[in-house]
PDB file of N, CA and C in Angstrom:
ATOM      1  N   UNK A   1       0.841  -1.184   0.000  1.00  0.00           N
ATOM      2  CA  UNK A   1       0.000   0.000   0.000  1.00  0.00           C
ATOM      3  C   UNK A   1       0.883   1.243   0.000  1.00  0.00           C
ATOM      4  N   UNK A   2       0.461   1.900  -0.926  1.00  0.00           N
ATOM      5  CA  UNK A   2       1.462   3.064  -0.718  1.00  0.00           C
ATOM      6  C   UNK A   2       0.622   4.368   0.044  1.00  0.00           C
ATOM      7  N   UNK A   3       1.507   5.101   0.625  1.00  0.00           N
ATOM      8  CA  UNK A   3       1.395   6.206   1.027  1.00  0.00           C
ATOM      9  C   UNK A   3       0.834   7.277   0.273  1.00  0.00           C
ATOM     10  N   UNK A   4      -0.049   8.735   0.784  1.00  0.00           N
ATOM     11  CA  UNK A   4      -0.751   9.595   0.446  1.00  0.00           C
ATOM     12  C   UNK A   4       0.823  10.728   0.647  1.00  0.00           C
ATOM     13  N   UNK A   5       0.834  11.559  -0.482  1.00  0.00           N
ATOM     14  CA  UNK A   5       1.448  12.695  -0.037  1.00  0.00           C
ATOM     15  C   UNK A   5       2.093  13.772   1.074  1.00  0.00           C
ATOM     16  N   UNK A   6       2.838  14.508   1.686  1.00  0.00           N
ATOM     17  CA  UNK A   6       2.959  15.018   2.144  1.00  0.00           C
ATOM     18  C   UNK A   6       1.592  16.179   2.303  1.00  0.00           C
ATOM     19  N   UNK A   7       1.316  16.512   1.006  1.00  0.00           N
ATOM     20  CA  UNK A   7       0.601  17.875   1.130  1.00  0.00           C
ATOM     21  C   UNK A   7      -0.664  17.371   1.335  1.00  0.00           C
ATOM     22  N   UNK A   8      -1.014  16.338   1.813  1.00  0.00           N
ATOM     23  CA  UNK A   8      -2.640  16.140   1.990  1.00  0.00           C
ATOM     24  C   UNK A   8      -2.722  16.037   3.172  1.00  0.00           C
ATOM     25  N   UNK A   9      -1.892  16.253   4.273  1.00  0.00           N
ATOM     26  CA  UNK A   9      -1.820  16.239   5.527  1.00  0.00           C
ATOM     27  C   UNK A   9      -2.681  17.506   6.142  1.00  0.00           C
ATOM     28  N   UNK A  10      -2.703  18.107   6.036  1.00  0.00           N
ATOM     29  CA  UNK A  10      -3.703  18.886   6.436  1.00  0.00           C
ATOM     30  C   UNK A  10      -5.406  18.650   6.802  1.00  0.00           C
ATOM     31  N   UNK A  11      -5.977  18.460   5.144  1.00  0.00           N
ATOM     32  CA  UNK A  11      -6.536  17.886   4.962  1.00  0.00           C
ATOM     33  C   UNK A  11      -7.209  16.786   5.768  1.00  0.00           C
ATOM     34  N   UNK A  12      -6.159  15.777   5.516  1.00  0.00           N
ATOM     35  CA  UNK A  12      -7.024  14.617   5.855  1.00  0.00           C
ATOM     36  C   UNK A  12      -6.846  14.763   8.111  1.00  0.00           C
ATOM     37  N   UNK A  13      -5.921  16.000   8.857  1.00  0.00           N
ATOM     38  CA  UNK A  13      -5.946  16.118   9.842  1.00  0.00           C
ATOM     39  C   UNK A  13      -7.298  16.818  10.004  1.00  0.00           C
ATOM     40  N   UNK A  14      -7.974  17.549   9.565  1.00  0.00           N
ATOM     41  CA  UNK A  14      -9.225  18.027   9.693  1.00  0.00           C
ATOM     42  C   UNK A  14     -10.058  17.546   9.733  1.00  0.00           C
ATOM     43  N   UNK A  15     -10.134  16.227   8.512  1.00  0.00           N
ATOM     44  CA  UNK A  15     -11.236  15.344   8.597  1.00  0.00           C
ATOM     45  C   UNK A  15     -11.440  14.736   9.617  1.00  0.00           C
ATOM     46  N   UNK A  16     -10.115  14.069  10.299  1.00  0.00           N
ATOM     47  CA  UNK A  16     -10.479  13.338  11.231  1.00  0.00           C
ATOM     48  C   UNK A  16     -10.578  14.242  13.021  1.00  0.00           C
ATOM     49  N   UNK A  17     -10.188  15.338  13.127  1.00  0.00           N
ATOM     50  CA  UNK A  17     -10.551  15.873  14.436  1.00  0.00           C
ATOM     51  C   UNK A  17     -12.195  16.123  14.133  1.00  0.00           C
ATOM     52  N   UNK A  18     -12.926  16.824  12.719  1.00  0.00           N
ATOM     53  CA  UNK A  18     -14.057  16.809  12.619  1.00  0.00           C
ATOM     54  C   UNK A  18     -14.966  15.613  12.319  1.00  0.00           C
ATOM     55  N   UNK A  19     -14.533  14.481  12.441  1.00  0.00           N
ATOM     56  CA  UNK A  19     -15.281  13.282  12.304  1.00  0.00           C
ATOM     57  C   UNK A  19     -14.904  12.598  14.208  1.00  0.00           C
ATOM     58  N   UNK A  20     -14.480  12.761  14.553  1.00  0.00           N
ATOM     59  CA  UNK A  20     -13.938  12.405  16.260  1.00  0.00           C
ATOM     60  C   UNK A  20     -14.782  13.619  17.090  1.00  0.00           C
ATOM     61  N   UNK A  21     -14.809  14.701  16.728  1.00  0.00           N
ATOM     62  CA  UNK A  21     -15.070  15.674  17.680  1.00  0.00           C
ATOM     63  C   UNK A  21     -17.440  15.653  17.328  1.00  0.00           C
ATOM     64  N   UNK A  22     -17.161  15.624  16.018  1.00  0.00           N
ATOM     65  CA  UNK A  22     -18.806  15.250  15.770  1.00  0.00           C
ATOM     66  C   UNK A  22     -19.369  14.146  16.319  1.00  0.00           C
ATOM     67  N   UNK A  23     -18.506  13.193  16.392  1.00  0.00           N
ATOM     68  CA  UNK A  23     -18.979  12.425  16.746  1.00  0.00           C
ATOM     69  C   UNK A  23     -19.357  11.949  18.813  1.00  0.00           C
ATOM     70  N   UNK A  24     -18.490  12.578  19.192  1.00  0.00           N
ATOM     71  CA  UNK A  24     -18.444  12.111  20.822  1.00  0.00           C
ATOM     72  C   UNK A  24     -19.255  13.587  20.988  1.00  0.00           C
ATOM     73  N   UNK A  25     -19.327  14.728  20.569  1.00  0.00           N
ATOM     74  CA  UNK A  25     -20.287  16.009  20.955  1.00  0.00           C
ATOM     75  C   UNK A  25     -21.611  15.643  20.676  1.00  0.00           C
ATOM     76  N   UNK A  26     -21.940  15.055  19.143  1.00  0.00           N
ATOM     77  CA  UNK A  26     -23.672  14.966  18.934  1.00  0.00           C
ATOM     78  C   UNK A  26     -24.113  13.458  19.896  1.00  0.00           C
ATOM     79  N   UNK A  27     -23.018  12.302  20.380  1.00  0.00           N
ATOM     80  CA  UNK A  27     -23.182  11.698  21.044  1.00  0.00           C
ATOM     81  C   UNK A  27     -23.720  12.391  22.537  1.00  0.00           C
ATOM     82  N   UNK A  28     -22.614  12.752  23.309  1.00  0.00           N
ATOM     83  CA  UNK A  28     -22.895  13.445  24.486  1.00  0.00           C
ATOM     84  C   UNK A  28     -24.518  14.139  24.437  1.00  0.00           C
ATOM     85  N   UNK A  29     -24.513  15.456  23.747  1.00  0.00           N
ATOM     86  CA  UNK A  29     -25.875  16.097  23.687  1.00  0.00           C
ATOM     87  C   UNK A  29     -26.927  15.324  23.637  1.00  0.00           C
ATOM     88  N   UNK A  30     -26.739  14.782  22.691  1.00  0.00           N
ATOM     89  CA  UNK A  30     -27.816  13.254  22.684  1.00  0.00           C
ATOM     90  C   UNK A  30     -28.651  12.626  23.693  1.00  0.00           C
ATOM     91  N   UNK A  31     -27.439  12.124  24.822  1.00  0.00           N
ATOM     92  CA  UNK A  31     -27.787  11.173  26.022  1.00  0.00           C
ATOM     93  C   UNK A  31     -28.285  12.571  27.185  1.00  0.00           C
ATOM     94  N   UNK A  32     -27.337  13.995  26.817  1.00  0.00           N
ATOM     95  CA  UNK A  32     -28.175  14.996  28.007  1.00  0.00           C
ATOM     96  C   UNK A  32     -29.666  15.267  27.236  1.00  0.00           C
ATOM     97  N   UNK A  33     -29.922  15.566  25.907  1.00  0.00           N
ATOM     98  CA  UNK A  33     -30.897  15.943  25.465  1.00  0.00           C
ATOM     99  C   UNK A  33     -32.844  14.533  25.641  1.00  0.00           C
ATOM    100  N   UNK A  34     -32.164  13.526  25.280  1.00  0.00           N
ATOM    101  CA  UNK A  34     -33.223  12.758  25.281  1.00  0.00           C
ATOM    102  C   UNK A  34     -33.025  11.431  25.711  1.00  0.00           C
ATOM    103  N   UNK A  35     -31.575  11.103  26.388  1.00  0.00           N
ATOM    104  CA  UNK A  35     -31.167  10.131  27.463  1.00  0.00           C
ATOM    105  C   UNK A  35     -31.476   9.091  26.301  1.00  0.00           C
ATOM    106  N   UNK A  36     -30.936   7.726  26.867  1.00  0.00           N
ATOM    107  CA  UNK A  36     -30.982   6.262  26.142  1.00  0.00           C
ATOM    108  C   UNK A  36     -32.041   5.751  25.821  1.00  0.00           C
ATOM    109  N   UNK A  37     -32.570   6.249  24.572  1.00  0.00           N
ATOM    110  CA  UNK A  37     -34.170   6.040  24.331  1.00  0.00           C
ATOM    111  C   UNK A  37     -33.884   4.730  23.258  1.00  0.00           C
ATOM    112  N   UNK A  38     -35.255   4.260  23.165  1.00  0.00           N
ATOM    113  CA  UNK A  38     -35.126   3.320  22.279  1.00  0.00           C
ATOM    114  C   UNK A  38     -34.806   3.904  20.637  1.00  0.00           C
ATOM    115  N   UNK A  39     -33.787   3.187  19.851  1.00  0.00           N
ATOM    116  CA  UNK A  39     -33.627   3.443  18.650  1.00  0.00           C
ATOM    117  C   UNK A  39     -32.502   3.902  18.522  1.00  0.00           C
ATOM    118  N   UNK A  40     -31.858   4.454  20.309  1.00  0.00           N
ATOM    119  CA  UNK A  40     -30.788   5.939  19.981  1.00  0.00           C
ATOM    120  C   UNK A  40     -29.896   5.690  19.043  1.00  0.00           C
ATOM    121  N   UNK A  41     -29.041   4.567  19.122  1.00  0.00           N
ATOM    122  CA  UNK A  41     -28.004   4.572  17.957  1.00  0.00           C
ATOM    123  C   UNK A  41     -28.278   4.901  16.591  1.00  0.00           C
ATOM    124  N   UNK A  42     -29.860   4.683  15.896  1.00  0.00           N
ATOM    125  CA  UNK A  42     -30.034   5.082  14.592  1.00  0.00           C
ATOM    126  C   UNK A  42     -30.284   6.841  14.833  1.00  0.00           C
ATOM    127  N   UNK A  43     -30.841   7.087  15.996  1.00  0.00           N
ATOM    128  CA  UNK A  43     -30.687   8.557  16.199  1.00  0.00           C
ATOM    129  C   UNK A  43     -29.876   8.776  16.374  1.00  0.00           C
ATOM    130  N   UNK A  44     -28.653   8.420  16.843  1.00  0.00           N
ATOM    131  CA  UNK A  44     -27.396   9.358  16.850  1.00  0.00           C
ATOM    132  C   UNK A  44     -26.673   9.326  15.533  1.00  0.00           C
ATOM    133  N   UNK A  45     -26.663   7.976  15.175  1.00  0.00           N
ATOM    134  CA  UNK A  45     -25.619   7.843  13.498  1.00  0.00           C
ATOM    135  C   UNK A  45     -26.647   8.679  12.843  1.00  0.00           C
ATOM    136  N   UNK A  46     -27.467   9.175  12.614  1.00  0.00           N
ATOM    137  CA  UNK A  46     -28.377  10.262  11.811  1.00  0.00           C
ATOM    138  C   UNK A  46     -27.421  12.038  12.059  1.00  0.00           C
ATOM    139  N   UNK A  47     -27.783  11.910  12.946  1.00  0.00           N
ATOM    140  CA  UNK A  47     -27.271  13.463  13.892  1.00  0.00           C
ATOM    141  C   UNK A  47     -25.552  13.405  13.494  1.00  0.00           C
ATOM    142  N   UNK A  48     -24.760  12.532  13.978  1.00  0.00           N
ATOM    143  CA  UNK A  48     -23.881  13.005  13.868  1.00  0.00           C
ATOM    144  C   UNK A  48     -23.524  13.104  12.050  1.00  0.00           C
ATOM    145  N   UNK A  49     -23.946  12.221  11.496  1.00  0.00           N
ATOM    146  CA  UNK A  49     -23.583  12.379  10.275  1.00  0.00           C
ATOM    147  C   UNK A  49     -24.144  13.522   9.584  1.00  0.00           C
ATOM    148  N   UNK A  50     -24.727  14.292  10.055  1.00  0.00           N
ATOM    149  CA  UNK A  50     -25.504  15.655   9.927  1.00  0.00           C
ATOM    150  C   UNK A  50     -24.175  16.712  10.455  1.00  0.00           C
ATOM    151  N   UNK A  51     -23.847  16.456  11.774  1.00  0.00           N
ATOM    152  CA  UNK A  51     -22.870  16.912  12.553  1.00  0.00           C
ATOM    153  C   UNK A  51     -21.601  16.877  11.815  1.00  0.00           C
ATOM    154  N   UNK A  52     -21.193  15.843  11.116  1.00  0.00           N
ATOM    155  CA  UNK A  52     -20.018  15.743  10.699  1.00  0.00           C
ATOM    156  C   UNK A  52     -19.603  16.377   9.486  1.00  0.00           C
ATOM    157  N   UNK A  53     -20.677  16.711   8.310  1.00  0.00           N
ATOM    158  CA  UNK A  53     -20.529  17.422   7.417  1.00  0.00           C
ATOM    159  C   UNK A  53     -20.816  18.938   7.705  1.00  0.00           C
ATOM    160  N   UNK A  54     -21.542  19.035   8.442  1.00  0.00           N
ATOM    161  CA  UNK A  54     -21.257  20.829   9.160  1.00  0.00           C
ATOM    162  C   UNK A  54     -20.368  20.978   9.814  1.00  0.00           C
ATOM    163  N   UNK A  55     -19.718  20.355  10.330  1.00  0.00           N
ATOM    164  CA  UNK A  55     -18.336  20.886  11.352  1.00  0.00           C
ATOM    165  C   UNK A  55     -17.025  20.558  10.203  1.00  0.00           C
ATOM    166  N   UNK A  56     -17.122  20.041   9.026  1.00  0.00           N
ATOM    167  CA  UNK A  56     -15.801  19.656   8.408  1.00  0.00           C
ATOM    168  C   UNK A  56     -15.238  21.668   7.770  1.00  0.00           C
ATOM    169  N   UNK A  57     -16.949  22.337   7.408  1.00  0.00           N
ATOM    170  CA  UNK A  57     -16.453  23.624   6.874  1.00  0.00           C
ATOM    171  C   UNK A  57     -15.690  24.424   7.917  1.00  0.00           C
ATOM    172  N   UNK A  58     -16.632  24.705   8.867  1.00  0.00           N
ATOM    173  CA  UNK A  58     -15.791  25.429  10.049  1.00  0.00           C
ATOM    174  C   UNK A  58     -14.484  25.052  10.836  1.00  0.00           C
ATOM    175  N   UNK A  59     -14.136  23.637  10.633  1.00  0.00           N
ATOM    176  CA  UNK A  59     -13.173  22.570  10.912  1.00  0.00           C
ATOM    177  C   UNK A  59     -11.763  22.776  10.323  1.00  0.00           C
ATOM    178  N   UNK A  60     -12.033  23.084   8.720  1.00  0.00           N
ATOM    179  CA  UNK A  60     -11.045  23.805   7.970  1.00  0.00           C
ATOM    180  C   UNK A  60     -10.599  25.475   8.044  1.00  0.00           C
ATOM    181  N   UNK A  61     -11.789  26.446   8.456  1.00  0.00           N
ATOM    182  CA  UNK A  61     -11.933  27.639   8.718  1.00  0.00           C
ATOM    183  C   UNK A  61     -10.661  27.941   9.764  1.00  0.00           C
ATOM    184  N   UNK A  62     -11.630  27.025  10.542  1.00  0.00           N
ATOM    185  CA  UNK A  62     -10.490  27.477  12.196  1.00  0.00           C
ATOM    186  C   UNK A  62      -8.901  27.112  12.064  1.00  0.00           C
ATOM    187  N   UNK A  63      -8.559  25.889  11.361  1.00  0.00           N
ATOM    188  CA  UNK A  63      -7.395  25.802  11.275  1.00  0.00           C
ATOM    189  C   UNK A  63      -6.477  26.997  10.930  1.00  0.00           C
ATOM    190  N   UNK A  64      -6.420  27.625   9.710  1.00  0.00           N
ATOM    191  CA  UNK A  64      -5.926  28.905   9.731  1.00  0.00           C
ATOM    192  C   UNK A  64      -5.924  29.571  10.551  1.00  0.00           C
ATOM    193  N   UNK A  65      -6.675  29.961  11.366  1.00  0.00           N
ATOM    194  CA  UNK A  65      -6.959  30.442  12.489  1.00  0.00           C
ATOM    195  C   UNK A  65      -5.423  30.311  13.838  1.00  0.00           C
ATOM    196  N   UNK A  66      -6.272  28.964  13.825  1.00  0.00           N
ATOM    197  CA  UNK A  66      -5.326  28.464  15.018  1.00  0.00           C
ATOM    198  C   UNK A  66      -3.677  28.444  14.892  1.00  0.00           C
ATOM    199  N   UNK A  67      -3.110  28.227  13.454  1.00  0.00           N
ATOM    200  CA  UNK A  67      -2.230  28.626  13.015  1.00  0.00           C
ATOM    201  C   UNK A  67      -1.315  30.044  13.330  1.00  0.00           C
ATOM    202  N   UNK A  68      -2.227  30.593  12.627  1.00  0.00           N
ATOM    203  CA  UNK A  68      -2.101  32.444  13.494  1.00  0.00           C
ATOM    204  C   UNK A  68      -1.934  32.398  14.823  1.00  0.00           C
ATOM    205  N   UNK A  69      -2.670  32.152  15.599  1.00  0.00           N
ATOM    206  CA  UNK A  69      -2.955  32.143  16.762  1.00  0.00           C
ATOM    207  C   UNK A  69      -1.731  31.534  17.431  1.00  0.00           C
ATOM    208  N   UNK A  70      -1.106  30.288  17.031  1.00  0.00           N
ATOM    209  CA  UNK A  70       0.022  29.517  17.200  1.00  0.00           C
ATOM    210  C   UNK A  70       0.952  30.619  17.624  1.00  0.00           C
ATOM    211  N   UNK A  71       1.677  30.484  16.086  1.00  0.00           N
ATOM    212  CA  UNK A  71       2.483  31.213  15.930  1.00  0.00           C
ATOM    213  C   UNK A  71       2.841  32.298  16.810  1.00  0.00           C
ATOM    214  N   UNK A  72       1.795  33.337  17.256  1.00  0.00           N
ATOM    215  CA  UNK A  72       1.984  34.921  18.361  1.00  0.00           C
ATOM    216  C   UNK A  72       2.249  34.442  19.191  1.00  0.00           C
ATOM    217  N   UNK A  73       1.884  32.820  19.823  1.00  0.00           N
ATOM    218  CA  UNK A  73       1.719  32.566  21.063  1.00  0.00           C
ATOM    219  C   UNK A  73       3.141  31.458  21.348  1.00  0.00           C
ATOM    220  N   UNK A  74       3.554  30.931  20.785  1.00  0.00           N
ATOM    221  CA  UNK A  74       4.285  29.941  20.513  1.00  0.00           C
ATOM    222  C   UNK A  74       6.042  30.234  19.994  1.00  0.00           C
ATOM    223  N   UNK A  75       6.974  30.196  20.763  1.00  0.00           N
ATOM    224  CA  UNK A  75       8.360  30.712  20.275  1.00  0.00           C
ATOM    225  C   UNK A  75       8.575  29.691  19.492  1.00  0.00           C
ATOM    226  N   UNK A  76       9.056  30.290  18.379  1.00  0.00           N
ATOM    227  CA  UNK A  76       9.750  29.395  17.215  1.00  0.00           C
ATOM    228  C   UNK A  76      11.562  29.302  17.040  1.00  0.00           C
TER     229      UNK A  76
END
């Protein structure tokens, strides 16, 4: 199997903090919002996969961000 590029690292680091972070947040809210009801798992794999494609835009947004943010804060 070969390896993906250097330059897709970014990328594919976004996907996965926004597929990890959608997923244990629309989980959590979930169990405070309507506790262990019957069905929940098809209600949650619904939600988060809702969750996961809205948080991938802002997911990429912030990175730049945090970058900046790094950097002022962070001796190089």
């Amino acid at each position: 199997m070969s390896k993906l590029s250097h330059k897709w690292e970014p990328f594919i680091f976004v996907g996965i903090m926004a597929f990890g972070m959608s997923a244990i947040l629309s989980f959590i809210i979930l169990v405070i919002n309507i506790g262990f009801v019957e069905h929940f798992l098809s209600i949650w794999f619904s939600s988060w996969m809702q969750a996961f494609f809205i948080a991938l835009v802002p997911a990429f947004m912030m990175r730049k961000f945090a970058i900046i943010v790094l950097s002022k804060i962070i001796q190089r």
